[in-house]
Protein backbone atom coordinates (compact mmCIF):
# COMPACT_ATOMS: atom_id res chain seq x y z
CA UNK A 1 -246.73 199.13 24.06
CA UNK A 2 -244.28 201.13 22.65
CA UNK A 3 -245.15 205.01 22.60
CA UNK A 4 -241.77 206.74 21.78
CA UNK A 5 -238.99 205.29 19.21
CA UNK A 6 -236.78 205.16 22.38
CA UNK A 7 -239.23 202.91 24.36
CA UNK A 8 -238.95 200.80 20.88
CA UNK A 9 -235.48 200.31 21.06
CA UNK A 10 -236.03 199.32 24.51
CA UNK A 11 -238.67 196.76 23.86
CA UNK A 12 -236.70 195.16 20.91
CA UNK A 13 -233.58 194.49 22.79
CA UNK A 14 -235.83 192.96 25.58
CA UNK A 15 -237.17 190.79 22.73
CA UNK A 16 -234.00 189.57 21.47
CA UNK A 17 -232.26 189.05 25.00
CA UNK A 18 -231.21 185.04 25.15
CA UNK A 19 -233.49 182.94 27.27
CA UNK A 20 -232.32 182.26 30.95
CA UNK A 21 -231.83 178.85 29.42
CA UNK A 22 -230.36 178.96 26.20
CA UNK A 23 -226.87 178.95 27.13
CA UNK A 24 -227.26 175.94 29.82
CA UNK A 25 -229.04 173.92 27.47
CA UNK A 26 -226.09 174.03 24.87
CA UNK A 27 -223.18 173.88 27.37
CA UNK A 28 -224.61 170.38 28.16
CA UNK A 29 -222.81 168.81 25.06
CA UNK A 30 -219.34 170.29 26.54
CA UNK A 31 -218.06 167.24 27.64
CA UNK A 32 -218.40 165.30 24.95
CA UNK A 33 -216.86 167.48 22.32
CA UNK A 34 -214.06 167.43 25.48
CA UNK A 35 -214.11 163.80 24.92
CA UNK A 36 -214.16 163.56 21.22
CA UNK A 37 -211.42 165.82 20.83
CA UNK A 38 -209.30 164.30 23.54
CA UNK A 39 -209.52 160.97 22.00
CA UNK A 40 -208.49 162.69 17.90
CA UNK A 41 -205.39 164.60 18.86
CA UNK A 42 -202.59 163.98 20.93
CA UNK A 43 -202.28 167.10 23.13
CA UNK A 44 -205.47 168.80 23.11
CA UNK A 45 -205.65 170.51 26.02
CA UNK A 46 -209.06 172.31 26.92
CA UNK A 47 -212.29 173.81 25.38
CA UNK A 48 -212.92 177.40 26.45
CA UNK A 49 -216.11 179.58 26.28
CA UNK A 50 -215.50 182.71 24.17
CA UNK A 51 -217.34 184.70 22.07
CA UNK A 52 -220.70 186.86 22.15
CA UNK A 53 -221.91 184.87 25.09
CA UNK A 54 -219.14 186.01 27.65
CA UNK A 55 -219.30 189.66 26.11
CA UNK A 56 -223.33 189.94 26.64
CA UNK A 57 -223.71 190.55 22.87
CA UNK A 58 -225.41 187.45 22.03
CA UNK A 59 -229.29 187.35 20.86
CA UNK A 60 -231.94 184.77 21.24
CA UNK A 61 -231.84 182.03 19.15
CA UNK A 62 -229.46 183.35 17.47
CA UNK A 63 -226.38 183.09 18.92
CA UNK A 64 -224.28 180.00 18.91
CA UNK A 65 -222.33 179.31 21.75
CA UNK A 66 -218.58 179.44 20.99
CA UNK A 67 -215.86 177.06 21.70
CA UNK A 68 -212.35 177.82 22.02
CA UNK A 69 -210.48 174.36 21.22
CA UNK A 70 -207.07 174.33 22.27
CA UNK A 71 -204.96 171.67 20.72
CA UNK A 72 -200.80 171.29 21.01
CA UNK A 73 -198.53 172.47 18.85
CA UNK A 74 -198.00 168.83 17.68
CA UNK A 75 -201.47 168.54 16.82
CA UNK A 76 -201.13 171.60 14.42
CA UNK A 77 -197.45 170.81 13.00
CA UNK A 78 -195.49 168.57 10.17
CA UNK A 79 -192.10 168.43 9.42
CA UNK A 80 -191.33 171.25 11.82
CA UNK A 81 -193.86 173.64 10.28
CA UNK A 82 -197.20 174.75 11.48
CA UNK A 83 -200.01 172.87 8.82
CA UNK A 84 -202.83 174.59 6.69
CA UNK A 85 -205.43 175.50 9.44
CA UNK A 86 -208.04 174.69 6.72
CA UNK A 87 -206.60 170.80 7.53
CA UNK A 88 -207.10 171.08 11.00
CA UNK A 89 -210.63 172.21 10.86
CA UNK A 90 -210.92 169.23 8.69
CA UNK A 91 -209.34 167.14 11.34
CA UNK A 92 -211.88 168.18 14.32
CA UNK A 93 -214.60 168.20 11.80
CA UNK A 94 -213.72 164.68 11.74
CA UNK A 95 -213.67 163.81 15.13
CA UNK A 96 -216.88 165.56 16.18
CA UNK A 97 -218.70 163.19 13.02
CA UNK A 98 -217.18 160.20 14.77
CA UNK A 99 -218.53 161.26 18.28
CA UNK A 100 -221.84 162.68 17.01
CA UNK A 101 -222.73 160.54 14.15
CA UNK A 102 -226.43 161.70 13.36
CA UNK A 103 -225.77 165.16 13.84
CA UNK A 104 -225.80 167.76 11.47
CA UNK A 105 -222.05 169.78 11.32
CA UNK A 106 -220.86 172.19 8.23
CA UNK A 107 -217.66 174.49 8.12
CA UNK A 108 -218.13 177.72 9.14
CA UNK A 109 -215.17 180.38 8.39
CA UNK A 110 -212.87 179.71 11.58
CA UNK A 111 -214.73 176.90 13.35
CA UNK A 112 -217.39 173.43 12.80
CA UNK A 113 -220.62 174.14 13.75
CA UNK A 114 -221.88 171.19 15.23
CA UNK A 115 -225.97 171.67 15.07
CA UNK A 116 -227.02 169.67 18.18
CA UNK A 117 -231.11 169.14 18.10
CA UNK A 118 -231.63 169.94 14.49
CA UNK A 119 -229.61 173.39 15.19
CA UNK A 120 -231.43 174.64 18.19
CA UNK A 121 -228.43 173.69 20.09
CA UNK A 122 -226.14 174.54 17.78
CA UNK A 123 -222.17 174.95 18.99
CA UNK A 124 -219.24 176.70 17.14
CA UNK A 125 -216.11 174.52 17.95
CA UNK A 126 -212.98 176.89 16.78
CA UNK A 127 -209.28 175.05 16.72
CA UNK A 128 -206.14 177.20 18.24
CA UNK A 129 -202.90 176.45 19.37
CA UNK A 130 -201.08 178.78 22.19
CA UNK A 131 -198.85 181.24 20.71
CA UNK A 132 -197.95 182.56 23.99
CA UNK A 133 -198.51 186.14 26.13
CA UNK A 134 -200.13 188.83 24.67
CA UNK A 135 -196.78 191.83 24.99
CA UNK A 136 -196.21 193.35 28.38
CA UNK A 137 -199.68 192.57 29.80
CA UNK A 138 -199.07 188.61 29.92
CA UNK A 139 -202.93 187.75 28.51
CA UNK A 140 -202.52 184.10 26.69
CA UNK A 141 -202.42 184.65 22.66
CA UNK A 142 -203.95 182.06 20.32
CA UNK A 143 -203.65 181.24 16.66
CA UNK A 144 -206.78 180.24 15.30
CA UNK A 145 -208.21 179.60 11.11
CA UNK A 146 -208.63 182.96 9.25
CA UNK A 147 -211.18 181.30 7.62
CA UNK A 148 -208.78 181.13 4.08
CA UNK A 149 -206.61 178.32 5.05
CA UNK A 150 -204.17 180.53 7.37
CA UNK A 151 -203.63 181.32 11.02
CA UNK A 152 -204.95 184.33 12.87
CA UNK A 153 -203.60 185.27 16.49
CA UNK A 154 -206.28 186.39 18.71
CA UNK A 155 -207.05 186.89 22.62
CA UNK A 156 -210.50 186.38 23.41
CA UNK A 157 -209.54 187.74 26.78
CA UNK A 158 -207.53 191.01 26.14
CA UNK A 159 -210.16 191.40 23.52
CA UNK A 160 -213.09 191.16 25.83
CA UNK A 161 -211.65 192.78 28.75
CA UNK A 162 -211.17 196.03 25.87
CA UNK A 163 -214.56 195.63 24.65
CA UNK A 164 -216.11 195.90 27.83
CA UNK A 165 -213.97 199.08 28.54
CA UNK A 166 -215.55 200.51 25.77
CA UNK A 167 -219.33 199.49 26.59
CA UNK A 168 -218.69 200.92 29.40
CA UNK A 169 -217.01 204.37 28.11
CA UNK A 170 -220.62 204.26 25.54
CA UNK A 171 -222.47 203.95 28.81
CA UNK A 172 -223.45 200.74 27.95
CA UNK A 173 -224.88 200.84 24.96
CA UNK A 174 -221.90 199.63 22.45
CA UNK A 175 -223.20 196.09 23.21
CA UNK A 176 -227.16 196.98 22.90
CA UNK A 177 -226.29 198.25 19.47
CA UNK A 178 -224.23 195.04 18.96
CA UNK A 179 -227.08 192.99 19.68
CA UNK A 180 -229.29 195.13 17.32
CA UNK A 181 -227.34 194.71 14.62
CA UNK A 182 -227.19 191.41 14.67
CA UNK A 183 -230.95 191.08 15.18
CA UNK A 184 -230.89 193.59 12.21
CA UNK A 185 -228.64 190.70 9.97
CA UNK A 186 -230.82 187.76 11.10
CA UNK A 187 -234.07 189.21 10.16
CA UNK A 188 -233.99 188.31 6.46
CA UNK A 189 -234.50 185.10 4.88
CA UNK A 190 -230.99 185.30 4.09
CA UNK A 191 -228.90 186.36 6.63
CA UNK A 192 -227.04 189.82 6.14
CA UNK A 193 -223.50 188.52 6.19
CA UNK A 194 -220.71 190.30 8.81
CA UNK A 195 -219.09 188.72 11.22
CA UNK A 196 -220.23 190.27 14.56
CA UNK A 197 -216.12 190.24 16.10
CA UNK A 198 -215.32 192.50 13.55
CA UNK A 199 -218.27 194.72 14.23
CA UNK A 200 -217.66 195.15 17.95
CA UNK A 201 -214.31 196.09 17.78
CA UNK A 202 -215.04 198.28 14.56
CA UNK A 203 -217.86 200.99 16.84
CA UNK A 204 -215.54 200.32 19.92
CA UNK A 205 -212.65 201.78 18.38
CA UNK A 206 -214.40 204.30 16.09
CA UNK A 207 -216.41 205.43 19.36
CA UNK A 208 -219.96 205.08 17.27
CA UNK A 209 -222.08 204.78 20.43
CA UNK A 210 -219.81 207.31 22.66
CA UNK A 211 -221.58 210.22 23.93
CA UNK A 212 -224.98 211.34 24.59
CA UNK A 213 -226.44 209.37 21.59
CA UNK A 214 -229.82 207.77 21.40
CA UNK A 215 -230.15 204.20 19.81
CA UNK A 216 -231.44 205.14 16.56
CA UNK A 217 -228.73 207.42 16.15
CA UNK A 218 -226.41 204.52 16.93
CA UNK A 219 -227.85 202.59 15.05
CA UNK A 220 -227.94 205.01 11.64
CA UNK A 221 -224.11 205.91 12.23
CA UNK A 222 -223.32 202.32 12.79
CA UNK A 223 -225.15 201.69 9.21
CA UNK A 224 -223.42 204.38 7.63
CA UNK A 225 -220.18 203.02 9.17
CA UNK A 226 -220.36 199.86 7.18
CA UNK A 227 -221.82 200.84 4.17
CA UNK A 228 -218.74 203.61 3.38
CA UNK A 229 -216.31 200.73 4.87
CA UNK A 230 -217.78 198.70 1.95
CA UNK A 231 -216.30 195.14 3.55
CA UNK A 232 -212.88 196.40 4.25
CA UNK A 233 -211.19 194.26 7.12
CA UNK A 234 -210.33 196.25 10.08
CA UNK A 235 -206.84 196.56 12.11
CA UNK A 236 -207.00 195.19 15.29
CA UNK A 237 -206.94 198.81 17.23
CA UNK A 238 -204.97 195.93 20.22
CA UNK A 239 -202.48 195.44 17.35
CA UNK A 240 -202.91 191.59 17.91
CA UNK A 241 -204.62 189.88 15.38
CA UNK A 242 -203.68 192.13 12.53
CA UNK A 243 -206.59 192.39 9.59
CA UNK A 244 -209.87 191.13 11.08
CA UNK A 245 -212.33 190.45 8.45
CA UNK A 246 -215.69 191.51 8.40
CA UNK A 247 -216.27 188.37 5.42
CA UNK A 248 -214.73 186.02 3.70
CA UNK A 249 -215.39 187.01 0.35
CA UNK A 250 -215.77 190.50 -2.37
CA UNK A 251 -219.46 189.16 -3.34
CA UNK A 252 -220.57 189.23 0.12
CA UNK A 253 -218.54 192.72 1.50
CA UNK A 254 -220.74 193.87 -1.29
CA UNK A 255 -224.12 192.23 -0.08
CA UNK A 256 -222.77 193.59 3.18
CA UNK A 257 -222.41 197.50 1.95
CA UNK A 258 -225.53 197.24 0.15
CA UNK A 259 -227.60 196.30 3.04
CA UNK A 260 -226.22 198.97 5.11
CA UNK A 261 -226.91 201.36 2.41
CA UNK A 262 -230.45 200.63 2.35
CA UNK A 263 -230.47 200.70 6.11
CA UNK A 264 -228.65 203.89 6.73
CA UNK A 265 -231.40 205.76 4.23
CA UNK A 266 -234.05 204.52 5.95
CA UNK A 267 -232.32 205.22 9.24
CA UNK A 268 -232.21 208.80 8.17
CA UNK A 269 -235.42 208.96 7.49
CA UNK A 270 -236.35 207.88 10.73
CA UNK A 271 -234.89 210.32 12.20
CA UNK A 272 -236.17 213.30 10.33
CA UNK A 273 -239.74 211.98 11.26
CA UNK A 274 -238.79 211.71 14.72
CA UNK A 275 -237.03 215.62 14.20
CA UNK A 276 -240.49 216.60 12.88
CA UNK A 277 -242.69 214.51 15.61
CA UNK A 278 -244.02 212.26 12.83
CA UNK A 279 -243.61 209.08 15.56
CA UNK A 280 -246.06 207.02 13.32
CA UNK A 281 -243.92 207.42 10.33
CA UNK A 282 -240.26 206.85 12.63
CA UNK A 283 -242.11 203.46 13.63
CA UNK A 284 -242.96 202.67 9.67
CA UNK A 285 -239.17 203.64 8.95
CA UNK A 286 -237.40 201.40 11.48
CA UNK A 287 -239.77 198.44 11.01
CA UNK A 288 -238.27 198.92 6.82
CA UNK A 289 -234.87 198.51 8.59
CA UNK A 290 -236.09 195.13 10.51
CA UNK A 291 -237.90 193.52 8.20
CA UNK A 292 -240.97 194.37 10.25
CA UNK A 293 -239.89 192.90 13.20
CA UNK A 294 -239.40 196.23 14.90
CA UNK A 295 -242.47 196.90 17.57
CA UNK A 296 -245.30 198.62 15.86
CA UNK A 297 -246.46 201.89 17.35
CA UNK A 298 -250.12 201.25 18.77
């Protein structure tokens, strides 16, 4: 029972941690995407784990795991030239519905989502192609869909190792905040759209959790963050992957701003309660911001 807004943060994040289970239960289908894939294209090569899953920002239920597919660069060229990556999605997308014939798969920016059990199992499958070391530090570089038909280099491990630098720099709560956020974007009907790579790197490299900062403060800079950003794609502060969206298109960075408006106001509010000692109005405040999924004060 939560009796201070801190010991609601607390109880939240415990709410939205992934099941012991979760992960296990999707990484059973592994080896058959392996298979499926090996059998479509002539030099794929492996399927690695990345994503929120091997950063400890993913959320029950939530969170897909994520598939790195690495295919040859014969698989990915044509006449010499490196191919639309909006074909090659097309391509896997293909080879997964040959495999997995009664399950449900869609596009999804960068990757297939292949939605094993009806979508409680659901895995993100996203094509790359080795572009080679990552500058002096020799981590392996990838090119993977930009989501508008084009390439994007990336390094999920140079990334991640970075990332976790900079949880631990925020003394641990950059990825907390992470993982409220997203349980923040998931808890409307609609889902709040932002593409949670983009966000991490975003409050790691702007330092929004650094310091001796509780959650709800965080959380209501992190708001206020996005909402002035209004969309914008970020530069990669690695200076690998360029311009990292945050979406995919203007009508959504707008949906996106918009939400974090109304977030960040109420987030202030919060906060002057809390200032005041008003804890029964804080609670009302943050449970606006979740959609009432925020622990009520009892």
């Amino acid at each position: 029972m939560p009796r201070t807004i801190y010991d609601g943060f607390t109880e939240f994040l415990s709410r939205i941690e992934p099941r012991p289970g979760e992960v296990n239960a999707r990484a059973t289908h592994r080896r058959s995407i392996e298979q499926a894939l090996d059998a479509a294209f002539k030099k794929f090569n492996k399927l690695e784990v990345i994503g929120s899953h091997t950063r400890g920002t993913a959320i029950r239920y939530h969170s897909d795991v994520d598939y790195l597919a690495v295919l040859g660069r014969d698989d990915v060229m044509r006449g010499g030239s490196v191919i639309q990556s909006s074909t090659v999605l097309t391509n896997v997308r293909k080879a997964l519905a040959e495999r997995f014939k009664n399950t449900e798969m869609r596009g999804d920016g960068p990757s297939v989502v292949v939605k094993f059990q009806g979508g409680d199992d659901a895995v993100d499958v996203v094509p790359g192609y080795y572009r080679g070391p990552t500058g002096n530090d020799g981590y392996p570089m990838y090119a993977i869909p930009d989501g508008n038909g084009g390439w994007l280099d990336t390094s999920p491990q140079r990334h991640g190792k970075y990332l976790k630098e900079r949880d631990k720099a925020s003394g641990h709560k950059l990825f907390r905040v992470v993982r409220l956020l997203k349980a923040w974007k998931h808890s409307r009907t609609s889902n709040i759209p932002f593409l949670s790579f983009h966000v991490e790197l975003l409050l790691a490299s702007e330092g929004t959790c650094d310091g001796i900062k509780s959650y709800a403060v965080c959380m209501r800079d992190a708001f206020r963050l996005l909402r002035d950003r209004g969309g914008r794609a970020l530069n990669d502060p690695l200076g690998i992957s360029g311009r990292i969206p945050i979406v995919y298109t203007d009508v959504k960075g707008r949906s996106l701003a918009n939400h974090a408006a109304h977030a960040a106001e109420h987030a202030d509010a919060a906060l002057r309660a809390e200032d005041l000692g008003d804890l029964d109005e804080a609670f009302r405040q943050w449970r606006i911001v979740f959609n009432d999924e925020y622990p009520a004060r009892r």
